[in-house]
N, C-alpha and C. Protein backbone atom coordinates (compact mmCIF):
# COMPACT_ATOMS: atom_id res chain seq x y z
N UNK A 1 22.29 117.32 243.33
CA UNK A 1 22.63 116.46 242.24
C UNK A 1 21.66 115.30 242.18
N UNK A 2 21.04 114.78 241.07
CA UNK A 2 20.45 113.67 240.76
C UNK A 2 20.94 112.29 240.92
N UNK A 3 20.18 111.68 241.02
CA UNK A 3 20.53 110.23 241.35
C UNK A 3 20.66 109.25 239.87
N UNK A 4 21.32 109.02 239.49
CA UNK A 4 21.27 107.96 237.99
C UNK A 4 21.29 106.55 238.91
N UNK A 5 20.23 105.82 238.51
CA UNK A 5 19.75 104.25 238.59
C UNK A 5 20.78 103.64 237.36
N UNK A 6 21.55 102.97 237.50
CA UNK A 6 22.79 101.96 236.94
C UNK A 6 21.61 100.29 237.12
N UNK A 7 20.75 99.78 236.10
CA UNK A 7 20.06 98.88 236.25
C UNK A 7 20.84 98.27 234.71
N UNK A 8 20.49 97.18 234.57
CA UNK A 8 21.13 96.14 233.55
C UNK A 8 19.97 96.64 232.66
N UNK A 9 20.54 97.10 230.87
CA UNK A 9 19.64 97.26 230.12
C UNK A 9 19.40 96.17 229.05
N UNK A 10 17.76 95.95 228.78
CA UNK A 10 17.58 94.94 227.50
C UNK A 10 18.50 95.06 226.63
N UNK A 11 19.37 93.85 225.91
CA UNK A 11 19.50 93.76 224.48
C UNK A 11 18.91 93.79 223.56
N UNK A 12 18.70 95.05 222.63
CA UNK A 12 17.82 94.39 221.82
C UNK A 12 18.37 93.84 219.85
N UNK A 13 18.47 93.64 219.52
CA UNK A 13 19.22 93.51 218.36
C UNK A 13 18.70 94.69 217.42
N UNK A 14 19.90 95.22 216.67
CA UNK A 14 19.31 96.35 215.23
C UNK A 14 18.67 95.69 214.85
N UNK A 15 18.18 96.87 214.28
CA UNK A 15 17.34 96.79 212.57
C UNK A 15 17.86 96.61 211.71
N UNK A 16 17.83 95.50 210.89
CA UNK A 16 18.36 95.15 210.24
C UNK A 16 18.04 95.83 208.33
N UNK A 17 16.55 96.12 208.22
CA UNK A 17 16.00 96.46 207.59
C UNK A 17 15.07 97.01 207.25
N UNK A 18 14.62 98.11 206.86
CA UNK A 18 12.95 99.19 206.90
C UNK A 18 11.82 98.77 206.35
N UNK A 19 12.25 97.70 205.23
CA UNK A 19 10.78 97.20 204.71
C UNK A 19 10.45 96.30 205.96
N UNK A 20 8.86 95.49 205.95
CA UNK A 20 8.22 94.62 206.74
C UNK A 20 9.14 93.42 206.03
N UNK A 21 9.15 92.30 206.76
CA UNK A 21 9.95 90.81 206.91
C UNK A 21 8.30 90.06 206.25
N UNK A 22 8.45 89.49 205.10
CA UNK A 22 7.59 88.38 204.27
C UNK A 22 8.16 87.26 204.09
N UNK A 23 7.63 86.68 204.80
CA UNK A 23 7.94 84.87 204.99
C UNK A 23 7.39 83.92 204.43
N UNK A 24 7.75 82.62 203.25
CA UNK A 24 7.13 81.82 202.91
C UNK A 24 7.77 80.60 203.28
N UNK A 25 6.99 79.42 202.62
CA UNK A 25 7.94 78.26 202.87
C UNK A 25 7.72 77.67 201.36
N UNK A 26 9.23 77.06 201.38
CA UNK A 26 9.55 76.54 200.22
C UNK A 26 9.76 75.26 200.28
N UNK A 27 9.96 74.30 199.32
CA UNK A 27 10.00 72.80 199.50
C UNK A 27 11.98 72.93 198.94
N UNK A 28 12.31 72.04 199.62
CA UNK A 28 13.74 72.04 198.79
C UNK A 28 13.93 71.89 197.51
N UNK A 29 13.28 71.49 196.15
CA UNK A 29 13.34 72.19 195.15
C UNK A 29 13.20 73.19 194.87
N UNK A 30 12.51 74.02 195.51
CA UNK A 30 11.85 75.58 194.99
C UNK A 30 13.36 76.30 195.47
N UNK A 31 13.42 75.89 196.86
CA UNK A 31 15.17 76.60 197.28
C UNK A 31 15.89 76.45 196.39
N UNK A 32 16.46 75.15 196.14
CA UNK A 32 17.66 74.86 194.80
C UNK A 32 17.41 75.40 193.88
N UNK A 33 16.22 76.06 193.25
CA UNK A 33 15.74 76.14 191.93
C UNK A 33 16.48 77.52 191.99
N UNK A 34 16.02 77.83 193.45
CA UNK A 34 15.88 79.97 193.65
C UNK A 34 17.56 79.87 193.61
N UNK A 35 18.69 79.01 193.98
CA UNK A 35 20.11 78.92 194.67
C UNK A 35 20.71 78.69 193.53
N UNK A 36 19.92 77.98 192.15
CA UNK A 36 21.07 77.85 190.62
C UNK A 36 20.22 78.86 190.01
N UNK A 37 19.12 79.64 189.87
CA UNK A 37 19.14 80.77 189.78
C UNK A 37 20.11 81.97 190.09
N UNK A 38 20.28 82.32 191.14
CA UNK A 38 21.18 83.21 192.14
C UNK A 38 22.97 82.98 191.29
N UNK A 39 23.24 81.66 191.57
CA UNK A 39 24.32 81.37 190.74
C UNK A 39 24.60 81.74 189.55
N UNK A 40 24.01 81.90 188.53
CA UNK A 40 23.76 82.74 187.05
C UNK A 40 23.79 83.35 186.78
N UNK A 41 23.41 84.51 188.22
CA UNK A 41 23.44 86.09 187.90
C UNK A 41 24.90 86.38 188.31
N UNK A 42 25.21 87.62 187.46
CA UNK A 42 26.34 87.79 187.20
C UNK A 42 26.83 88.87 188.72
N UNK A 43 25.79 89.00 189.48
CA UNK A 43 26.67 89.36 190.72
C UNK A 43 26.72 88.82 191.52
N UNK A 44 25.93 87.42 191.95
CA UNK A 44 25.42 86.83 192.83
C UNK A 44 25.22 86.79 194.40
N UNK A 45 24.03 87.46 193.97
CA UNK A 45 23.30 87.65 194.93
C UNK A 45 22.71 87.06 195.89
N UNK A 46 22.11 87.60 197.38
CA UNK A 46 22.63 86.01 198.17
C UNK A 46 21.08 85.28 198.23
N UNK A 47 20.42 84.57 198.73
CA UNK A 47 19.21 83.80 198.74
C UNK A 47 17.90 84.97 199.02
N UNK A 48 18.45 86.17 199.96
CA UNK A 48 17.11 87.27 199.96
C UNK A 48 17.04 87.84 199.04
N UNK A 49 17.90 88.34 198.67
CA UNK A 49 17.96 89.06 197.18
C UNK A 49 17.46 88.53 196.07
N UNK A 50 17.60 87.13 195.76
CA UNK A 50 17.19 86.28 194.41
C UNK A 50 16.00 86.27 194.79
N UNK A 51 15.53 86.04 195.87
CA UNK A 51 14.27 86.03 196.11
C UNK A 51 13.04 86.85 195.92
N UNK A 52 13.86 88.67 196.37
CA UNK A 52 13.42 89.39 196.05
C UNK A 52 13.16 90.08 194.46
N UNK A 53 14.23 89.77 193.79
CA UNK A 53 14.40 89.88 192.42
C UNK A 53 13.31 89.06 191.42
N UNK A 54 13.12 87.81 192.06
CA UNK A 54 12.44 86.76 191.03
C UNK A 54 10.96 87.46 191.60
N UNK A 55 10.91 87.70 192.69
CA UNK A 55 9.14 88.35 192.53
C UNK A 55 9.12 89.47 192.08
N UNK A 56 9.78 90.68 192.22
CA UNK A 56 10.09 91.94 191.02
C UNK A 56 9.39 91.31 189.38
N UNK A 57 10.31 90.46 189.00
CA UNK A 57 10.64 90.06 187.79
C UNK A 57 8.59 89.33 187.67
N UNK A 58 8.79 88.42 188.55
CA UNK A 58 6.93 87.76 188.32
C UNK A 58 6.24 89.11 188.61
N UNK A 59 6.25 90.27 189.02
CA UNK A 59 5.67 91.19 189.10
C UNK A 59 5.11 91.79 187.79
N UNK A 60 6.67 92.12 187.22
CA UNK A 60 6.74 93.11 186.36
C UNK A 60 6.05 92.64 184.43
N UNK A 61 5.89 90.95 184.71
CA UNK A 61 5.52 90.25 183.27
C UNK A 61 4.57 90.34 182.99
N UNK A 62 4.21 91.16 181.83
CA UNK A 62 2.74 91.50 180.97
C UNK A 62 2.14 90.06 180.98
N UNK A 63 0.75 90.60 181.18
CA UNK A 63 -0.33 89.64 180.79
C UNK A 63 -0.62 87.98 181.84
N UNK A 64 0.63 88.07 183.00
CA UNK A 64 0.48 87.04 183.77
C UNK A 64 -0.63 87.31 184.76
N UNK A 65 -1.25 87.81 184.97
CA UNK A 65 -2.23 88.04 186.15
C UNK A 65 -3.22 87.91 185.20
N UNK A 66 -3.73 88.35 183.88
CA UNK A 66 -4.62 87.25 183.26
C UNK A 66 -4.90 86.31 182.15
N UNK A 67 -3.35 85.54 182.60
CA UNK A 67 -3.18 84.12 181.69
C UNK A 67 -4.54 83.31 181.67
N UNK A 68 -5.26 82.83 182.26
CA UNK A 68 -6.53 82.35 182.33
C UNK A 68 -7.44 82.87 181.82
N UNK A 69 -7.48 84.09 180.70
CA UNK A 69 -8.71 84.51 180.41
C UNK A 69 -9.21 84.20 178.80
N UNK A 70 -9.91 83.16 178.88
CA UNK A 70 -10.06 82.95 177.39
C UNK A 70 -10.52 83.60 176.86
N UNK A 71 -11.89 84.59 177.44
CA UNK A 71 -12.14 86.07 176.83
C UNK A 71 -11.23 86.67 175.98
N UNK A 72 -10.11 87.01 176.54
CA UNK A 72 -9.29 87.98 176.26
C UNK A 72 -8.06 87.13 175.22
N UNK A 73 -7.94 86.30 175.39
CA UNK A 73 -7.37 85.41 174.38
C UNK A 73 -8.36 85.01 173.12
N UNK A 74 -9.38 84.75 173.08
CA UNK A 74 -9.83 84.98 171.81
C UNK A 74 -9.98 86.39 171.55
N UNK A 75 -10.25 86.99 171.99
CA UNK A 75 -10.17 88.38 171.00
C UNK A 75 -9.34 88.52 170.58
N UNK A 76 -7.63 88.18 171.56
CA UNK A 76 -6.57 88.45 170.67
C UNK A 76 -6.43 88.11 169.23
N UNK A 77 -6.90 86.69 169.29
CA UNK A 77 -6.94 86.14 168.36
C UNK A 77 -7.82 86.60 167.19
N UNK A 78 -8.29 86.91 167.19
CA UNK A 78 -9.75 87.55 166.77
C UNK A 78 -8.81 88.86 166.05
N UNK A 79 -8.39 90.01 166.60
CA UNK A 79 -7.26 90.78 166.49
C UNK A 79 -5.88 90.71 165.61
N UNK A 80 -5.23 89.50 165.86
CA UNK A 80 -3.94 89.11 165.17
C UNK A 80 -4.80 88.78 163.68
N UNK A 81 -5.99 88.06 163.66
CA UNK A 81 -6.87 87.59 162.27
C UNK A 81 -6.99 88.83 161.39
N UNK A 82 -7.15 89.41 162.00
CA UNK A 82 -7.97 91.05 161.29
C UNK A 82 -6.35 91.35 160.88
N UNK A 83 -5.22 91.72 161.64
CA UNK A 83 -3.89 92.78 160.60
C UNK A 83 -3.66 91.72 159.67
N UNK A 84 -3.35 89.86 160.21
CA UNK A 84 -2.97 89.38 159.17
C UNK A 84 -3.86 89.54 157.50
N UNK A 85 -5.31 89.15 158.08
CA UNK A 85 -5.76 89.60 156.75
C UNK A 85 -5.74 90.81 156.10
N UNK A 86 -5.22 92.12 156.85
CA UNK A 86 -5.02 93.70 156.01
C UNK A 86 -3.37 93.16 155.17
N UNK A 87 -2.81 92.21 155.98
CA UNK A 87 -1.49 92.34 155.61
C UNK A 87 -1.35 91.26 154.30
N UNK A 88 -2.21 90.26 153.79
CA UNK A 88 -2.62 89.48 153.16
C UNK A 88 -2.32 89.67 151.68
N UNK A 89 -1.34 89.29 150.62
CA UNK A 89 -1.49 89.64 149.45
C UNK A 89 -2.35 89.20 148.93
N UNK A 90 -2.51 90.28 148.20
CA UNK A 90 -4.19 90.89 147.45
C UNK A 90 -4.51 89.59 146.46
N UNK A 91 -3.29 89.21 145.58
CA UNK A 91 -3.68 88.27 144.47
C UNK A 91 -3.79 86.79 144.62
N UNK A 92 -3.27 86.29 145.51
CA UNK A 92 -3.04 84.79 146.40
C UNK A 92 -4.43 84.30 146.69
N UNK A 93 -4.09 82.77 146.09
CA UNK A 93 -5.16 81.84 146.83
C UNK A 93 -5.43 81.70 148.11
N UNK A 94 -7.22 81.76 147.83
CA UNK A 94 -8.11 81.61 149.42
C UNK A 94 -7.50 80.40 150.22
N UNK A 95 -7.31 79.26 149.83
CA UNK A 95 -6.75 78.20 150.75
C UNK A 95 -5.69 78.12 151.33
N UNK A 96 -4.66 79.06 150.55
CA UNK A 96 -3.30 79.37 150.94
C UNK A 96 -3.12 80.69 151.84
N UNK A 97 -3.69 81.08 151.54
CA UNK A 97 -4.00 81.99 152.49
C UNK A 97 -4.47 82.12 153.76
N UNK A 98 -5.62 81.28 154.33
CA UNK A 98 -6.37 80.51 154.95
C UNK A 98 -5.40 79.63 156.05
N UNK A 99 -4.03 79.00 155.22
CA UNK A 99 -3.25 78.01 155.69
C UNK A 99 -2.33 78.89 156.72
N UNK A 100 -1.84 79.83 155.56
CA UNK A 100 -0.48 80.93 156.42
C UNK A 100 -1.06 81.76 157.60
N UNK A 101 -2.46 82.10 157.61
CA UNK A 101 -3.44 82.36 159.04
C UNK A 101 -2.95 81.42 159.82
N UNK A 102 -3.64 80.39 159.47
CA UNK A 102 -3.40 79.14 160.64
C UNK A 102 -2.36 79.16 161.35
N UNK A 103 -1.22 79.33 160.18
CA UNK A 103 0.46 78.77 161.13
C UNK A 103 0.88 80.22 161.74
N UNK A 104 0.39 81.48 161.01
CA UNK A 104 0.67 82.83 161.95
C UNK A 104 -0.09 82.52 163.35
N UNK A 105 -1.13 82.21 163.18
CA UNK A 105 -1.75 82.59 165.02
C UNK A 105 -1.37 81.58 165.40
N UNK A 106 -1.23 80.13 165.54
CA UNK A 106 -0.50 78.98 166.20
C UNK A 106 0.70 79.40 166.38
N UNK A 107 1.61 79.83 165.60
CA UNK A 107 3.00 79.95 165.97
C UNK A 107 3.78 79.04 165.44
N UNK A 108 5.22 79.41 165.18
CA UNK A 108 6.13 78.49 165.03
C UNK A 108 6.50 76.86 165.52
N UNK A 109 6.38 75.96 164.54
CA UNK A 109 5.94 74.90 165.64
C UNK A 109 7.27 74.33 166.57
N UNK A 110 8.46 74.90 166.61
CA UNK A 110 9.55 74.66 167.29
C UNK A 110 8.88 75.52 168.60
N UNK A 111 8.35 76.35 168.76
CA UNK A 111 7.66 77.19 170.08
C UNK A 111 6.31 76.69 171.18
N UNK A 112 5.93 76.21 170.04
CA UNK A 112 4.47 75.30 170.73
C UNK A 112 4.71 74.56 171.70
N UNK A 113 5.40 74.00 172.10
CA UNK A 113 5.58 72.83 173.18
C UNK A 113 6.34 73.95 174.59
N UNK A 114 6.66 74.90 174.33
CA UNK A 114 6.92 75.62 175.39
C UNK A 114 6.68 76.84 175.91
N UNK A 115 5.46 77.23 174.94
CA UNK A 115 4.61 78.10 175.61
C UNK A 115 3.76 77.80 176.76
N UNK A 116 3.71 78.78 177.57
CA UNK A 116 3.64 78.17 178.87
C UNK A 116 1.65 79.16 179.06
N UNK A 117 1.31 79.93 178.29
CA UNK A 117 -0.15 80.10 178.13
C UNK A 117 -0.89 78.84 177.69
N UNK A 118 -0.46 78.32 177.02
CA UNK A 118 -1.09 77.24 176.46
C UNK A 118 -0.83 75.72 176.36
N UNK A 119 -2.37 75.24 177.12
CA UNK A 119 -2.03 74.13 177.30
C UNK A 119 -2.10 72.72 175.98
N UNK A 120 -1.60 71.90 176.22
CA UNK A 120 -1.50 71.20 174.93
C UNK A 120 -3.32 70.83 174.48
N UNK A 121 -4.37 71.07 175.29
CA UNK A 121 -5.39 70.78 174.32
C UNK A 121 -5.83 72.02 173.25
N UNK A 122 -5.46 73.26 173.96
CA UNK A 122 -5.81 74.59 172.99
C UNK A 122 -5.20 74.45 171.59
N UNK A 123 -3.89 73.25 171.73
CA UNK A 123 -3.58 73.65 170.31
C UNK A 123 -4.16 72.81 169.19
N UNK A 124 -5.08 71.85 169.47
CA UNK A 124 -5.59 71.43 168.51
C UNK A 124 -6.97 72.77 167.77
């Protein structure tokens, strides 16, 4: 018969989870911000979860990875110019016409102050 060694074994704690552990640091606003966030959602979810959710969510938003590209923002612009003028009635004055451009690509001016692409000198 074999001998079994009875020695004291490590504790080690489970696994708690299969993805890798990503750690940042936050200032106590950014926490509170992420904690009345979390509060809102209608299942509420606990501080890893909101956490994980709000970078999903910054993941998943068109065109944020190149908010900075004025390239690509004037062309838009450049772009929105061209359908409005296909879309343009045919018989209407050049100046009036000219005007309703203007306020189509600027935007609604109740919106301007909280678009968050643009900073307040672009809109002059």
């Amino acid at each position: 018969m074999k001998q079994m060694k009875i020695g004291s074994k490590k504790q080690v704690r489970p696994a708690t989870g299969r993805d890798p552990l990503v750690g940042f640091r936050a200032s106590p606003e950014t926490r509170a911000s992420i904690v009345r966030w979390a509060e809102n959602q209608p299942d509420l979810p606990t501080l890893s979860e909101a956490i994980r959710r709000l970078v999903e969510l910054g993941l998943t938003m068109p065109g944020r990875r190149t908010q900075n590209s004025p390239g690509r923002a004037q062309r838009a612009n450049e772009l929105a110019g061209n359908v409005i003028d296909e879309l343009t009635a045919v018989g209407s004055d050049a100046q009036e016409s000219a005007s309703r451009k203007r306020r189509l690509l600027k935007g609604p001016e109740e919106f301007r102050d909280v678009r968050i692409d643009r900073t307040k000198a672009n809109e002059k």
